[in-house]
PDB file of N, CA and C in Angstrom:
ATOM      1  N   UNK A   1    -166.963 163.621   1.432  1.00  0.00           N
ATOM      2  CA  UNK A   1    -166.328 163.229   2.675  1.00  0.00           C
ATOM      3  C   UNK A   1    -167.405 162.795   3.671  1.00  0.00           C
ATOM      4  N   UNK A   2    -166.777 161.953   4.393  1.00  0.00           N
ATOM      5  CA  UNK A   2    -168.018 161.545   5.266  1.00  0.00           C
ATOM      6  C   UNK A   2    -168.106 161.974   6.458  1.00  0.00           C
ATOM      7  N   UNK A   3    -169.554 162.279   7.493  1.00  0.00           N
ATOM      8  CA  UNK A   3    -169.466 163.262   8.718  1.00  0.00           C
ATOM      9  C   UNK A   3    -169.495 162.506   9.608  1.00  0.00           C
ATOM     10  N   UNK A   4    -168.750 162.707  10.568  1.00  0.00           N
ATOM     11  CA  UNK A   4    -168.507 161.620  12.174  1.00  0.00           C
ATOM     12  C   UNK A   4    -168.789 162.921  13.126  1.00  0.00           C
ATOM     13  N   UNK A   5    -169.166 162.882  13.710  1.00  0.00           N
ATOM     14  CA  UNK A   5    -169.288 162.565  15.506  1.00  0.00           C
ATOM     15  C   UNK A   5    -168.258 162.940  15.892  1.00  0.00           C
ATOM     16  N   UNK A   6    -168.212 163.992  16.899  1.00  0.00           N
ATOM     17  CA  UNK A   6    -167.142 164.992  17.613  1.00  0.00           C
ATOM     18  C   UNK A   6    -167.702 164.937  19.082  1.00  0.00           C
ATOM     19  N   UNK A   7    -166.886 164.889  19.724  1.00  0.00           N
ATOM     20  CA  UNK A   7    -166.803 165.671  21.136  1.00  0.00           C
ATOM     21  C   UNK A   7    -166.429 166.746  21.398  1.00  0.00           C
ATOM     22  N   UNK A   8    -166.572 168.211  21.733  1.00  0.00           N
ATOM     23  CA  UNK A   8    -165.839 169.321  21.828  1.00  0.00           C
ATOM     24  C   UNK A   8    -166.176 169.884  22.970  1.00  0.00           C
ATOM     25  N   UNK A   9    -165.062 170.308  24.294  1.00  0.00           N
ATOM     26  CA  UNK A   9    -165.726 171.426  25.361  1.00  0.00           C
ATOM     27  C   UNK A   9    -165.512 173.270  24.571  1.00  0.00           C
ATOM     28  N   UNK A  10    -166.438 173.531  25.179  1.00  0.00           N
ATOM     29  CA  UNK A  10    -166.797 175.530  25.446  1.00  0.00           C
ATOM     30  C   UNK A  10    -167.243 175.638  25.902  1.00  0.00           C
ATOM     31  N   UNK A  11    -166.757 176.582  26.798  1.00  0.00           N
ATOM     32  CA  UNK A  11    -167.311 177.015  28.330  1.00  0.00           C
ATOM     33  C   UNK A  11    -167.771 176.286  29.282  1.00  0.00           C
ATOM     34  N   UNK A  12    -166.717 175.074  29.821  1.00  0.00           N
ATOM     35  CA  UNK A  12    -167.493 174.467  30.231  1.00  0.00           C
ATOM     36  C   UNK A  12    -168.022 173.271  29.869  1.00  0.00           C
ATOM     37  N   UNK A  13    -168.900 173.438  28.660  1.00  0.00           N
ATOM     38  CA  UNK A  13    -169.636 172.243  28.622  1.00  0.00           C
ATOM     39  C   UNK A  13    -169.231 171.593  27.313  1.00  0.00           C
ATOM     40  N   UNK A  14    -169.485 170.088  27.023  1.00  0.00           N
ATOM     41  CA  UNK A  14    -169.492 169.402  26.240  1.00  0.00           C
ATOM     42  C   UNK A  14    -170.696 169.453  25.138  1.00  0.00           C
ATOM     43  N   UNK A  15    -170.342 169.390  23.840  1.00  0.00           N
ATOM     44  CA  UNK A  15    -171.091 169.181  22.800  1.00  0.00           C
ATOM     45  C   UNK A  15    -170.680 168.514  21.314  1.00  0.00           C
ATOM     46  N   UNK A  16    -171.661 167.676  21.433  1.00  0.00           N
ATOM     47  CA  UNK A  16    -171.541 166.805  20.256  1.00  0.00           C
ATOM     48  C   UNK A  16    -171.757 167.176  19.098  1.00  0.00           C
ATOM     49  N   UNK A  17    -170.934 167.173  18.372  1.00  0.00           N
ATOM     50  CA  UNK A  17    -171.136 167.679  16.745  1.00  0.00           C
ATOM     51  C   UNK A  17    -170.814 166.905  15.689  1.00  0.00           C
ATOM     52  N   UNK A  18    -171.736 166.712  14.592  1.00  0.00           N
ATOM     53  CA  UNK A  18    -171.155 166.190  13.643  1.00  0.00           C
ATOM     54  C   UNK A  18    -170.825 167.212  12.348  1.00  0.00           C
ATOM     55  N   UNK A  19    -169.558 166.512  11.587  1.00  0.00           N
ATOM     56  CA  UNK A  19    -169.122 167.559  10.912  1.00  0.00           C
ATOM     57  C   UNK A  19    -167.763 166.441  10.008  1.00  0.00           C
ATOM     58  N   UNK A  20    -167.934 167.089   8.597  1.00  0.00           N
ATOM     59  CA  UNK A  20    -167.039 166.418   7.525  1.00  0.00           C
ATOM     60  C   UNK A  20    -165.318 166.516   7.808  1.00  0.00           C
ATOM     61  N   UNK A  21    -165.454 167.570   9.115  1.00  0.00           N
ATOM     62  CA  UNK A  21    -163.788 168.046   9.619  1.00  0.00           C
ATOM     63  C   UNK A  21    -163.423 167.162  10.265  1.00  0.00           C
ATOM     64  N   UNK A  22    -161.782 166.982  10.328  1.00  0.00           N
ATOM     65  CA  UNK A  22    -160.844 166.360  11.334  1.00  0.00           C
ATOM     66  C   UNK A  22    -161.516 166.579  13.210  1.00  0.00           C
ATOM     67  N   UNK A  23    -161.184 165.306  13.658  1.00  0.00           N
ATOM     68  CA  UNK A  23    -161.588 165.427  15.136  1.00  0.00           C
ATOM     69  C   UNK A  23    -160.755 166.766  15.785  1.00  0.00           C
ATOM     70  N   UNK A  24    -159.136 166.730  14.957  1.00  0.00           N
ATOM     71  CA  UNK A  24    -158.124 167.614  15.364  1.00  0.00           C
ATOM     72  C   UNK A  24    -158.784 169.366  14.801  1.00  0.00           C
ATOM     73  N   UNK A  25    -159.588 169.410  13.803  1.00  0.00           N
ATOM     74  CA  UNK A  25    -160.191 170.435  13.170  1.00  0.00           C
ATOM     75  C   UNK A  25    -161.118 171.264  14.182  1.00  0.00           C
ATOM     76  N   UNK A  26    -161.846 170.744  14.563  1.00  0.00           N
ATOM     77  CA  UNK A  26    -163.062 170.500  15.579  1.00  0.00           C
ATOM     78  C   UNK A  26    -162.295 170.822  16.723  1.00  0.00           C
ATOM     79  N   UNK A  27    -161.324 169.862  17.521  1.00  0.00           N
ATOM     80  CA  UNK A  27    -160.978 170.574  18.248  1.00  0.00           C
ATOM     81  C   UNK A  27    -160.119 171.644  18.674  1.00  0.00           C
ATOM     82  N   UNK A  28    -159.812 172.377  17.526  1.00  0.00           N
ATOM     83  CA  UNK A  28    -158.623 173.576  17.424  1.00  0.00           C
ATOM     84  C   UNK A  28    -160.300 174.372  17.575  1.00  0.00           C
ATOM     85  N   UNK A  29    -161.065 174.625  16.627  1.00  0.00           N
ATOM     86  CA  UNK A  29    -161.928 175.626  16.719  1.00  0.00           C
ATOM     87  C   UNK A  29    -162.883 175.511  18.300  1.00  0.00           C
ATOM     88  N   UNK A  30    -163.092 174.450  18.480  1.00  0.00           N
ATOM     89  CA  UNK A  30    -163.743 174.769  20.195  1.00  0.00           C
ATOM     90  C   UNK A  30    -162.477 175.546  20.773  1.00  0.00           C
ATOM     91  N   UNK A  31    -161.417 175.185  20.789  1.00  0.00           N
ATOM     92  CA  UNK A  31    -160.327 175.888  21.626  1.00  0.00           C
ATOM     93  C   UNK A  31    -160.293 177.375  21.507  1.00  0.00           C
ATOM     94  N   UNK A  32    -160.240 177.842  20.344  1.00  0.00           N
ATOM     95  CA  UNK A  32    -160.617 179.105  19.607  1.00  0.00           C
ATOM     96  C   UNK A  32    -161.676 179.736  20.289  1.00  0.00           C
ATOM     97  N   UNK A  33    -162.763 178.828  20.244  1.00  0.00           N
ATOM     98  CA  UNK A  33    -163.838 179.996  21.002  1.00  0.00           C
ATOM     99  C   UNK A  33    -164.167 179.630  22.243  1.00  0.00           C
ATOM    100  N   UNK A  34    -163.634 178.808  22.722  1.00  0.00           N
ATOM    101  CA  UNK A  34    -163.721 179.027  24.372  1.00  0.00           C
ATOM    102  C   UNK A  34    -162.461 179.839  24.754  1.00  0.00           C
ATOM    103  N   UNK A  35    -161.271 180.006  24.185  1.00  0.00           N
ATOM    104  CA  UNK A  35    -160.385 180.931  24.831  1.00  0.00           C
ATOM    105  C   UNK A  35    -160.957 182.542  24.652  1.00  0.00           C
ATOM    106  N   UNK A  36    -161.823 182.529  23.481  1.00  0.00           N
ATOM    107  CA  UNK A  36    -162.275 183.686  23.045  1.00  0.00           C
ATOM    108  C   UNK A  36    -163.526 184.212  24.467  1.00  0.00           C
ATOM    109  N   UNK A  37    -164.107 182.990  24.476  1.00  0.00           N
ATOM    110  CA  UNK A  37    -165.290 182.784  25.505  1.00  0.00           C
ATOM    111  C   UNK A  37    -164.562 183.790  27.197  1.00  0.00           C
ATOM    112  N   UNK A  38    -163.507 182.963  27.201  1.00  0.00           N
ATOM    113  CA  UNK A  38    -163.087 183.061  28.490  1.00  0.00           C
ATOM    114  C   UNK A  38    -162.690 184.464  28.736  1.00  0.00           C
ATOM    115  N   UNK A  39    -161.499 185.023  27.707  1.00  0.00           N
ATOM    116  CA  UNK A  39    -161.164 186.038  27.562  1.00  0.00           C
ATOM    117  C   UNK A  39    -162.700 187.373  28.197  1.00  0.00           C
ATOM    118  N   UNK A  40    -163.331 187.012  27.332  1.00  0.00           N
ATOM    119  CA  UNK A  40    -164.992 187.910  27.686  1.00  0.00           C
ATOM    120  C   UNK A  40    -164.960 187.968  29.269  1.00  0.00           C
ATOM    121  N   UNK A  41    -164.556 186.363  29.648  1.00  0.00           N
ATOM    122  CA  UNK A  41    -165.472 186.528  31.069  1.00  0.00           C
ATOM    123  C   UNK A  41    -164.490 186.690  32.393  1.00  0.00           C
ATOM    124  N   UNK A  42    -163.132 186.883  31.541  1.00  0.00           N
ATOM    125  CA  UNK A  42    -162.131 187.623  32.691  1.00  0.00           C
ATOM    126  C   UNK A  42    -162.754 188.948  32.888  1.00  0.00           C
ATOM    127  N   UNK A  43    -162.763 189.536  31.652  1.00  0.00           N
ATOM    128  CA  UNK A  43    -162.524 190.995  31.496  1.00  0.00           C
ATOM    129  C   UNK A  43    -164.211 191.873  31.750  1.00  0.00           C
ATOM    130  N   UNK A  44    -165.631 190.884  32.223  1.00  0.00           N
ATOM    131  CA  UNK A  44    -166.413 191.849  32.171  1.00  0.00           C
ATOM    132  C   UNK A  44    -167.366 191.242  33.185  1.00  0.00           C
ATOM    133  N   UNK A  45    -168.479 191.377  33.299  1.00  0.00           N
ATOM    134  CA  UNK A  45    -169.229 191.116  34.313  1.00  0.00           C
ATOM    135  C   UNK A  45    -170.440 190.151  33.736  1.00  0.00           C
ATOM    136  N   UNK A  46    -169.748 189.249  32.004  1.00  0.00           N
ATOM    137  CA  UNK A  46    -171.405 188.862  31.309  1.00  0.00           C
ATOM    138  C   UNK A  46    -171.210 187.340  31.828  1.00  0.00           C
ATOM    139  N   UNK A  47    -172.552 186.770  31.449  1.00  0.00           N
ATOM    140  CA  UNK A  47    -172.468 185.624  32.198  1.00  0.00           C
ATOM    141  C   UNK A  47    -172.231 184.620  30.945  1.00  0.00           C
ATOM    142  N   UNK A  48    -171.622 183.289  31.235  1.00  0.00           N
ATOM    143  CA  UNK A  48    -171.356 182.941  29.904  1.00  0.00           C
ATOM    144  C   UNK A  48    -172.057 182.825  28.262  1.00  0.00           C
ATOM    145  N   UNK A  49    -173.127 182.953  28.832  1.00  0.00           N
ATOM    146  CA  UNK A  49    -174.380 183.060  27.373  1.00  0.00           C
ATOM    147  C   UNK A  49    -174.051 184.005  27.178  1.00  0.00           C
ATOM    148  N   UNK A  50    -174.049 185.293  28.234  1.00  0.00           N
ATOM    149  CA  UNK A  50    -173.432 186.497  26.982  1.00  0.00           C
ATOM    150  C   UNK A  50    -172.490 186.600  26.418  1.00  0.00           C
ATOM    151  N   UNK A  51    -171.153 185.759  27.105  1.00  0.00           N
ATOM    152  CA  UNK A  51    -169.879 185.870  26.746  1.00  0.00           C
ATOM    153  C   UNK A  51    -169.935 184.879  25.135  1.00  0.00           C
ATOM    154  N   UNK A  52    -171.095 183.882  25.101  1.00  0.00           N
ATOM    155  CA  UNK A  52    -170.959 182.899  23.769  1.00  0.00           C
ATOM    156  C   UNK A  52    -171.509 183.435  22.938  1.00  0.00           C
ATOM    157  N   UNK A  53    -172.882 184.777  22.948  1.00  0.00           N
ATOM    158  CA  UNK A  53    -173.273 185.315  22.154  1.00  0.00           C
ATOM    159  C   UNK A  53    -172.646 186.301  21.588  1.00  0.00           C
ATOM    160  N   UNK A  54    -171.766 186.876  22.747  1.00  0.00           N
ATOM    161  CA  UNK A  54    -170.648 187.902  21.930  1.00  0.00           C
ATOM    162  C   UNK A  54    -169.602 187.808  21.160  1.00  0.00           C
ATOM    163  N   UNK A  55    -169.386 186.088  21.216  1.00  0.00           N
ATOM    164  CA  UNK A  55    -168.328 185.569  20.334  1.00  0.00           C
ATOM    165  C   UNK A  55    -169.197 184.867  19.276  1.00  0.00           C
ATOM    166  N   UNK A  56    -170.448 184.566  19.409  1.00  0.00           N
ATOM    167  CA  UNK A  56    -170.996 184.144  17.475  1.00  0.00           C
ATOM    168  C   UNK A  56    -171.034 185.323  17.055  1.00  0.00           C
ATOM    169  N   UNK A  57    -171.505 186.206  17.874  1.00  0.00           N
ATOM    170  CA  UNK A  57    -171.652 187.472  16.779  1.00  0.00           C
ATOM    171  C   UNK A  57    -170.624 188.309  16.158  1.00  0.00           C
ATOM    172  N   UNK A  58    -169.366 188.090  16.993  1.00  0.00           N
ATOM    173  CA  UNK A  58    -168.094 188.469  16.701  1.00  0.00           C
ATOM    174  C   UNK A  58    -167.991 187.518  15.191  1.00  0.00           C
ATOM    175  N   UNK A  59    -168.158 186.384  15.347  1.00  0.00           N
ATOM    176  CA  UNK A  59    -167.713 185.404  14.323  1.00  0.00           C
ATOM    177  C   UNK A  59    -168.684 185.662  12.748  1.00  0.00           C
ATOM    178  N   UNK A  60    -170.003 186.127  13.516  1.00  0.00           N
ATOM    179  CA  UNK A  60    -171.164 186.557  12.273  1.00  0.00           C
ATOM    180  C   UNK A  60    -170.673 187.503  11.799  1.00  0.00           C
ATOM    181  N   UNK A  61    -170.038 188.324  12.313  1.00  0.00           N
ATOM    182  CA  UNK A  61    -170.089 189.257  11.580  1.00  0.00           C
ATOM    183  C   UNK A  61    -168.450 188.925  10.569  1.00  0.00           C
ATOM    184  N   UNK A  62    -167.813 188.640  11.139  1.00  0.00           N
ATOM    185  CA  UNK A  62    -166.184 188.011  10.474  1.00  0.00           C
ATOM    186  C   UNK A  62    -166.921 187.575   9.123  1.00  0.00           C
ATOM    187  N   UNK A  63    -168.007 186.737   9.067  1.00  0.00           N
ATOM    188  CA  UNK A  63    -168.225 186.011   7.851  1.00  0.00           C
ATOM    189  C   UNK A  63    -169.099 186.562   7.324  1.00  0.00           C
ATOM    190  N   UNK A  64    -169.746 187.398   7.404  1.00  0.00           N
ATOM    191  CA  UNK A  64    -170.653 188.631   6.983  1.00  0.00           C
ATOM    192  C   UNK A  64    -170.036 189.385   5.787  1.00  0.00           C
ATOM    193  N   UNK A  65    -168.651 190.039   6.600  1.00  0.00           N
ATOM    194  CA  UNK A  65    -167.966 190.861   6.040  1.00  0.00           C
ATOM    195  C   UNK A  65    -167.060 189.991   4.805  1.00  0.00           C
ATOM    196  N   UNK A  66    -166.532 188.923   5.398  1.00  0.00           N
ATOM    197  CA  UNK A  66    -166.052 187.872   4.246  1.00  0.00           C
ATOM    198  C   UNK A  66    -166.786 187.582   3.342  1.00  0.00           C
ATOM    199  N   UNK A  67    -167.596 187.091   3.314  1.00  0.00           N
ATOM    200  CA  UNK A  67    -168.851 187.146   2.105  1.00  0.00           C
ATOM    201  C   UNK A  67    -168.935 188.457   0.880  1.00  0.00           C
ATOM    202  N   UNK A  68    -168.972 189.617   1.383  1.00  0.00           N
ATOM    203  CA  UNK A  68    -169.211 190.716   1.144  1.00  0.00           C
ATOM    204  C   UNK A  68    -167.899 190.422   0.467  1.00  0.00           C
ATOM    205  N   UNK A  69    -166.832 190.764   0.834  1.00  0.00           N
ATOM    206  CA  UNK A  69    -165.691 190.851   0.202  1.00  0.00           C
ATOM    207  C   UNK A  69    -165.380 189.753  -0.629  1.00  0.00           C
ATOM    208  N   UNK A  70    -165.696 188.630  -0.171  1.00  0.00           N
ATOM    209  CA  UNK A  70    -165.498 187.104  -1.602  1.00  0.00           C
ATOM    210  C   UNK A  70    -166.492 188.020  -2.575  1.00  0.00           C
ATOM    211  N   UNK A  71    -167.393 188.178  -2.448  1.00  0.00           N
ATOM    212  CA  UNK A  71    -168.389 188.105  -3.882  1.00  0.00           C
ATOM    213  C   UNK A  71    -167.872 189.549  -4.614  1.00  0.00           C
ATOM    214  N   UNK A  72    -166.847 190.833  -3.771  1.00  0.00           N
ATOM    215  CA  UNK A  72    -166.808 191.660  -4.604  1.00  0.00           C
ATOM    216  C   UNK A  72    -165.369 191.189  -5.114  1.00  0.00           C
ATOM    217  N   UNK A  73    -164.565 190.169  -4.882  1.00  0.00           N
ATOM    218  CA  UNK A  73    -163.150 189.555  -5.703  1.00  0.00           C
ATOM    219  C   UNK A  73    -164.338 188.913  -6.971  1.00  0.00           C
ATOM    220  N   UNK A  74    -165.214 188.285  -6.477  1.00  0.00           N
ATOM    221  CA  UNK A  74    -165.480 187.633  -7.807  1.00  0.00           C
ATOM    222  C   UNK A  74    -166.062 188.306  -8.710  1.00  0.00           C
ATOM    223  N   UNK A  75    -166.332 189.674  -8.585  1.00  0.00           N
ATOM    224  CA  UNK A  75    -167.054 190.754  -9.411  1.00  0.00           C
ATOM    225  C   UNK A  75    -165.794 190.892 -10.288  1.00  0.00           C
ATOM    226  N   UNK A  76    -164.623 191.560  -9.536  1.00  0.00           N
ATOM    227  CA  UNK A  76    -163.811 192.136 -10.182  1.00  0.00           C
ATOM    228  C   UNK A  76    -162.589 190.996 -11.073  1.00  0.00           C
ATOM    229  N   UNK A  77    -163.081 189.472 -10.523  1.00  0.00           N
ATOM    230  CA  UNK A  77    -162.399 188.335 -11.313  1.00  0.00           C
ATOM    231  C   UNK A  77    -163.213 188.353 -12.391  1.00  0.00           C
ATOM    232  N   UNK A  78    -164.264 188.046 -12.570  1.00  0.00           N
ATOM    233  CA  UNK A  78    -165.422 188.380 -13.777  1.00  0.00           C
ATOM    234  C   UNK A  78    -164.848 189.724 -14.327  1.00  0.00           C
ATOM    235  N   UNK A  79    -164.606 190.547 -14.286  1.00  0.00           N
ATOM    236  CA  UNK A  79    -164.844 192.006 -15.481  1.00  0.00           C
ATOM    237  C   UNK A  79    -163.333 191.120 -15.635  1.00  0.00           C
ATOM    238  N   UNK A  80    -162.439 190.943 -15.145  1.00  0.00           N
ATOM    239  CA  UNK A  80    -161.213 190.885 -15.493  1.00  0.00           C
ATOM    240  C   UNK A  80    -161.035 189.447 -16.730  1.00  0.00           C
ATOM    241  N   UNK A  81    -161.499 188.619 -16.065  1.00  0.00           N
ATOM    242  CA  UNK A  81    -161.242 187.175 -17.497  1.00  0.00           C
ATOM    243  C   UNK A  81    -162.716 188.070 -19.154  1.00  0.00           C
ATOM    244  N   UNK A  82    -163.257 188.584 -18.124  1.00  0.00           N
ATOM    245  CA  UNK A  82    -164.009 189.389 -19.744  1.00  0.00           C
ATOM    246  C   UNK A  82    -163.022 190.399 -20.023  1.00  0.00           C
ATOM    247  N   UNK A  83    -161.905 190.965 -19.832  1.00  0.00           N
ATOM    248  CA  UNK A  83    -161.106 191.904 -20.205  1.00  0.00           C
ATOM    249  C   UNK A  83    -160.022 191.644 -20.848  1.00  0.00           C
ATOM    250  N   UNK A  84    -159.726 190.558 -20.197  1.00  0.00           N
ATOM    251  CA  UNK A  84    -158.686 189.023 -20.940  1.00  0.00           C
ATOM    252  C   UNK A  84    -159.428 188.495 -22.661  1.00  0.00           C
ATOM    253  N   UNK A  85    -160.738 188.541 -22.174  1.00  0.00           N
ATOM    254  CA  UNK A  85    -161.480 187.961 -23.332  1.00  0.00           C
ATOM    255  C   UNK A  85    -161.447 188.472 -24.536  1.00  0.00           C
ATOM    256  N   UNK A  86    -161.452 190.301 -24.306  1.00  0.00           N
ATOM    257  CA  UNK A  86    -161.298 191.374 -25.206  1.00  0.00           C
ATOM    258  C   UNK A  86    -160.126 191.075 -25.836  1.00  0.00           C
ATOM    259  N   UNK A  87    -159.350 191.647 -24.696  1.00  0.00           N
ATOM    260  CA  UNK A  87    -157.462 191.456 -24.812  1.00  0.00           C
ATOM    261  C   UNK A  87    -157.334 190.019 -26.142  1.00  0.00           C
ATOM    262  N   UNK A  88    -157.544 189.001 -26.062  1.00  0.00           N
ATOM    263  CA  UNK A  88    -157.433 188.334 -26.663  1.00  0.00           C
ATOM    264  C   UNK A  88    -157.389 188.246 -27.831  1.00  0.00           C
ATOM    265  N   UNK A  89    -158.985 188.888 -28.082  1.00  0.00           N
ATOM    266  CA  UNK A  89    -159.472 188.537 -29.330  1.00  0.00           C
ATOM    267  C   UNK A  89    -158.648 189.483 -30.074  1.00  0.00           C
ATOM    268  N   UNK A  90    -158.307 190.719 -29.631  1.00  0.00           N
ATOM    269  CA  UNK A  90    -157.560 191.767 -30.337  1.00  0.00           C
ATOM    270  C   UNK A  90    -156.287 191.489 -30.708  1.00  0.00           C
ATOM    271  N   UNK A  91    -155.658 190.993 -29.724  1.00  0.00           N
ATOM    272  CA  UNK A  91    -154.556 189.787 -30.533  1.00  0.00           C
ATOM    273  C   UNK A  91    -154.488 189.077 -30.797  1.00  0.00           C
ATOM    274  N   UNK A  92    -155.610 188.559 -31.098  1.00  0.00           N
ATOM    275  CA  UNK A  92    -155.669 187.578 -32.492  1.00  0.00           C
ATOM    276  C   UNK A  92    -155.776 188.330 -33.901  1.00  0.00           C
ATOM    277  N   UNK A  93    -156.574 188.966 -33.745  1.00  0.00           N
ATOM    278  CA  UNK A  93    -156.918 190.219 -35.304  1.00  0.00           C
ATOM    279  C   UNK A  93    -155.401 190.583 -35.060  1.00  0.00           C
ATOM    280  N   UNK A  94    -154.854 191.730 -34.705  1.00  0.00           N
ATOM    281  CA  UNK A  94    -153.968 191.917 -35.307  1.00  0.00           C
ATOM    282  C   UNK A  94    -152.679 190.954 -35.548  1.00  0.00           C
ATOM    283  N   UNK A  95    -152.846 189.462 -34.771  1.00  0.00           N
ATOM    284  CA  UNK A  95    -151.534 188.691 -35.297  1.00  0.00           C
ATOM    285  C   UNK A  95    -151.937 188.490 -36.898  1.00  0.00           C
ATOM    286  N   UNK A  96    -152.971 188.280 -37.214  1.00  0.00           N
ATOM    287  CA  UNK A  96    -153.774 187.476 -38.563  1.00  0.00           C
ATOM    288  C   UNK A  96    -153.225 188.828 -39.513  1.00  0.00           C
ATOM    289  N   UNK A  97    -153.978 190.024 -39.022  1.00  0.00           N
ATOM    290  CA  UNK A  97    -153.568 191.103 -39.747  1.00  0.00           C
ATOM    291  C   UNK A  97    -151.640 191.228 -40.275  1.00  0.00           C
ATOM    292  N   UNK A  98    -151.159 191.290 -39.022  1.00  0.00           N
ATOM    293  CA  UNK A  98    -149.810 191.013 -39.519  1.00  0.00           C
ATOM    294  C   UNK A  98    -149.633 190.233 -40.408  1.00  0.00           C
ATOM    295  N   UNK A  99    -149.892 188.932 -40.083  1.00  0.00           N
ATOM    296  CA  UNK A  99    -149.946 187.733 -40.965  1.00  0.00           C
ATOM    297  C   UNK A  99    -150.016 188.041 -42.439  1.00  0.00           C
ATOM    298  N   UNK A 100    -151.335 188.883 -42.567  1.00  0.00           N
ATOM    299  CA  UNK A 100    -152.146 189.173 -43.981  1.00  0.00           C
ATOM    300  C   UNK A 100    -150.547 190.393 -44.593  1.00  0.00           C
ATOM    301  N   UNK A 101    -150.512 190.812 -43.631  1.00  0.00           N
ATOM    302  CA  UNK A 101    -149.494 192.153 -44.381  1.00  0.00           C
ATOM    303  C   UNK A 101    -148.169 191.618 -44.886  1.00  0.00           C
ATOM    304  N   UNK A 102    -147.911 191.183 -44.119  1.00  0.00           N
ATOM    305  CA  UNK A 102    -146.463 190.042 -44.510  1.00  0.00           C
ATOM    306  C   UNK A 102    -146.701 188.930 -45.707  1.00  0.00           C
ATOM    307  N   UNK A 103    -147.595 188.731 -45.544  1.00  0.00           N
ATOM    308  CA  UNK A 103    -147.662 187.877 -47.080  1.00  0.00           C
ATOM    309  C   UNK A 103    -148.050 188.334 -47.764  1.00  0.00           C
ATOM    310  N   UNK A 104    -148.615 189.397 -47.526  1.00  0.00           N
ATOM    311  CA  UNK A 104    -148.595 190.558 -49.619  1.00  0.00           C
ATOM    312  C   UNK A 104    -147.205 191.077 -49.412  1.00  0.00           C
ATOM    313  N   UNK A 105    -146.606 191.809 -48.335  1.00  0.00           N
ATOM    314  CA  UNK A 105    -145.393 191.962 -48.638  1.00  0.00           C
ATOM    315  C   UNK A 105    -144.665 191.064 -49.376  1.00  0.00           C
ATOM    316  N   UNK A 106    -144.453 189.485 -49.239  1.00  0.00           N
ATOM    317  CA  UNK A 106    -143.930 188.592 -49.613  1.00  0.00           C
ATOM    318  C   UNK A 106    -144.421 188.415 -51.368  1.00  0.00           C
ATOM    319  N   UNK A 107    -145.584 188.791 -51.767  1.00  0.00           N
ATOM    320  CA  UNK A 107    -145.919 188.485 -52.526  1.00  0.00           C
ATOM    321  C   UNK A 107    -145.791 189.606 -53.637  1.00  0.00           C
ATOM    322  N   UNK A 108    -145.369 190.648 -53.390  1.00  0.00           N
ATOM    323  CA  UNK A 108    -144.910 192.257 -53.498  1.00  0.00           C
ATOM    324  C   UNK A 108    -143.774 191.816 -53.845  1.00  0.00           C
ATOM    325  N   UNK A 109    -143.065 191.520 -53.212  1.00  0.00           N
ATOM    326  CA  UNK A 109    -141.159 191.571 -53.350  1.00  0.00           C
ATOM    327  C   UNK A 109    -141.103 190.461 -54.863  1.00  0.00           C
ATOM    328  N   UNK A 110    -141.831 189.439 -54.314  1.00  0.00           N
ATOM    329  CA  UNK A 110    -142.099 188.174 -55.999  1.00  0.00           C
ATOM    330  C   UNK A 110    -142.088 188.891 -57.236  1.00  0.00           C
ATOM    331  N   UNK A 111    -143.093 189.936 -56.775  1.00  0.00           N
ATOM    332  CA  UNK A 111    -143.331 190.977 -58.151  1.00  0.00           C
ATOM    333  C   UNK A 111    -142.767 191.590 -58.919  1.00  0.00           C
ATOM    334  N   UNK A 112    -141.559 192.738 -57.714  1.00  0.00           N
ATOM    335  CA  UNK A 112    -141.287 193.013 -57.675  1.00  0.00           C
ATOM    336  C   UNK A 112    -139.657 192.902 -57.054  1.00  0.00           C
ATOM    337  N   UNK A 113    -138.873 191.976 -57.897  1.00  0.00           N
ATOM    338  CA  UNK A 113    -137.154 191.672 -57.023  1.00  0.00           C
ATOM    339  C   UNK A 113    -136.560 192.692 -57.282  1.00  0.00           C
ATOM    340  N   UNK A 114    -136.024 192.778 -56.011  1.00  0.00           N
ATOM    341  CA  UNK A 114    -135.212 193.558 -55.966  1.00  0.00           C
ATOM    342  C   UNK A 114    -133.687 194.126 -57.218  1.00  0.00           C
ATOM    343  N   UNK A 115    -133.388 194.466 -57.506  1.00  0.00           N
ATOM    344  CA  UNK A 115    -132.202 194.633 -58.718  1.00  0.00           C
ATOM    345  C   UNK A 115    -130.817 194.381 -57.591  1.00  0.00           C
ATOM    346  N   UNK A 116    -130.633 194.102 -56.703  1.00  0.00           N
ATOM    347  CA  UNK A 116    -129.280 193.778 -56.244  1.00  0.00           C
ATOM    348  C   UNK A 116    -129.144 192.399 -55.737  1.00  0.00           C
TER     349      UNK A 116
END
């Protein structure tokens, strides 16, 4: 995809970004963290750098913890398609096995017909 050139306000000020997202993408997330921004600077006494540092770090840590948690789904997707893998193979042996038993049976009864 190709990256264009954004306009976005937070807090205030304008900044240019480029980025592979929708202009509409871009500007839902400035909205996001300047309401987040603002929210800070009703409710406390920080000045807006603190109010923007308290919302990346809010956000660092969101994706911190996401990370952490993607890579332990993909731990437990891994043991699981290797558990599938097991699962598998075991039903394969015993379909074959069936297989094998049913045709000596079959080949048993040839031998052996029945009298009725």
């Amino acid at each position: 995809m190709e990256k264009t050139k954004h306009t976005v306000k937070v807090a205030g000020f304008s900044f240019k970004v480029v980025s592979e997202d929708t202009a509409e993408y871009m500007s839902a997330l400035a909205r996001e963290v300047d309401l987040k921004i603002d929210a800070l600077l009703k409710n406390s006494t920080l000045s807006t750098t603190q109010a923007a540092v308290a919302v990346a770090l809010d956000y660092a840590d969101t994706v911190k913890k996401n990370d952490s948690s993607t890579e332990s789904l993909k731990t437990q997707l891994k043991e699981s398609l290797q558990d599938v893998a097991v699962a598998r193979k075991e039903a394969d042996f015993y379909k074959r096995e069936l297989e094998r038993l049913q045709g000596s049976k079959i080949e048993e009864n040839k031998e052996n017909p029945a009298l009725w």
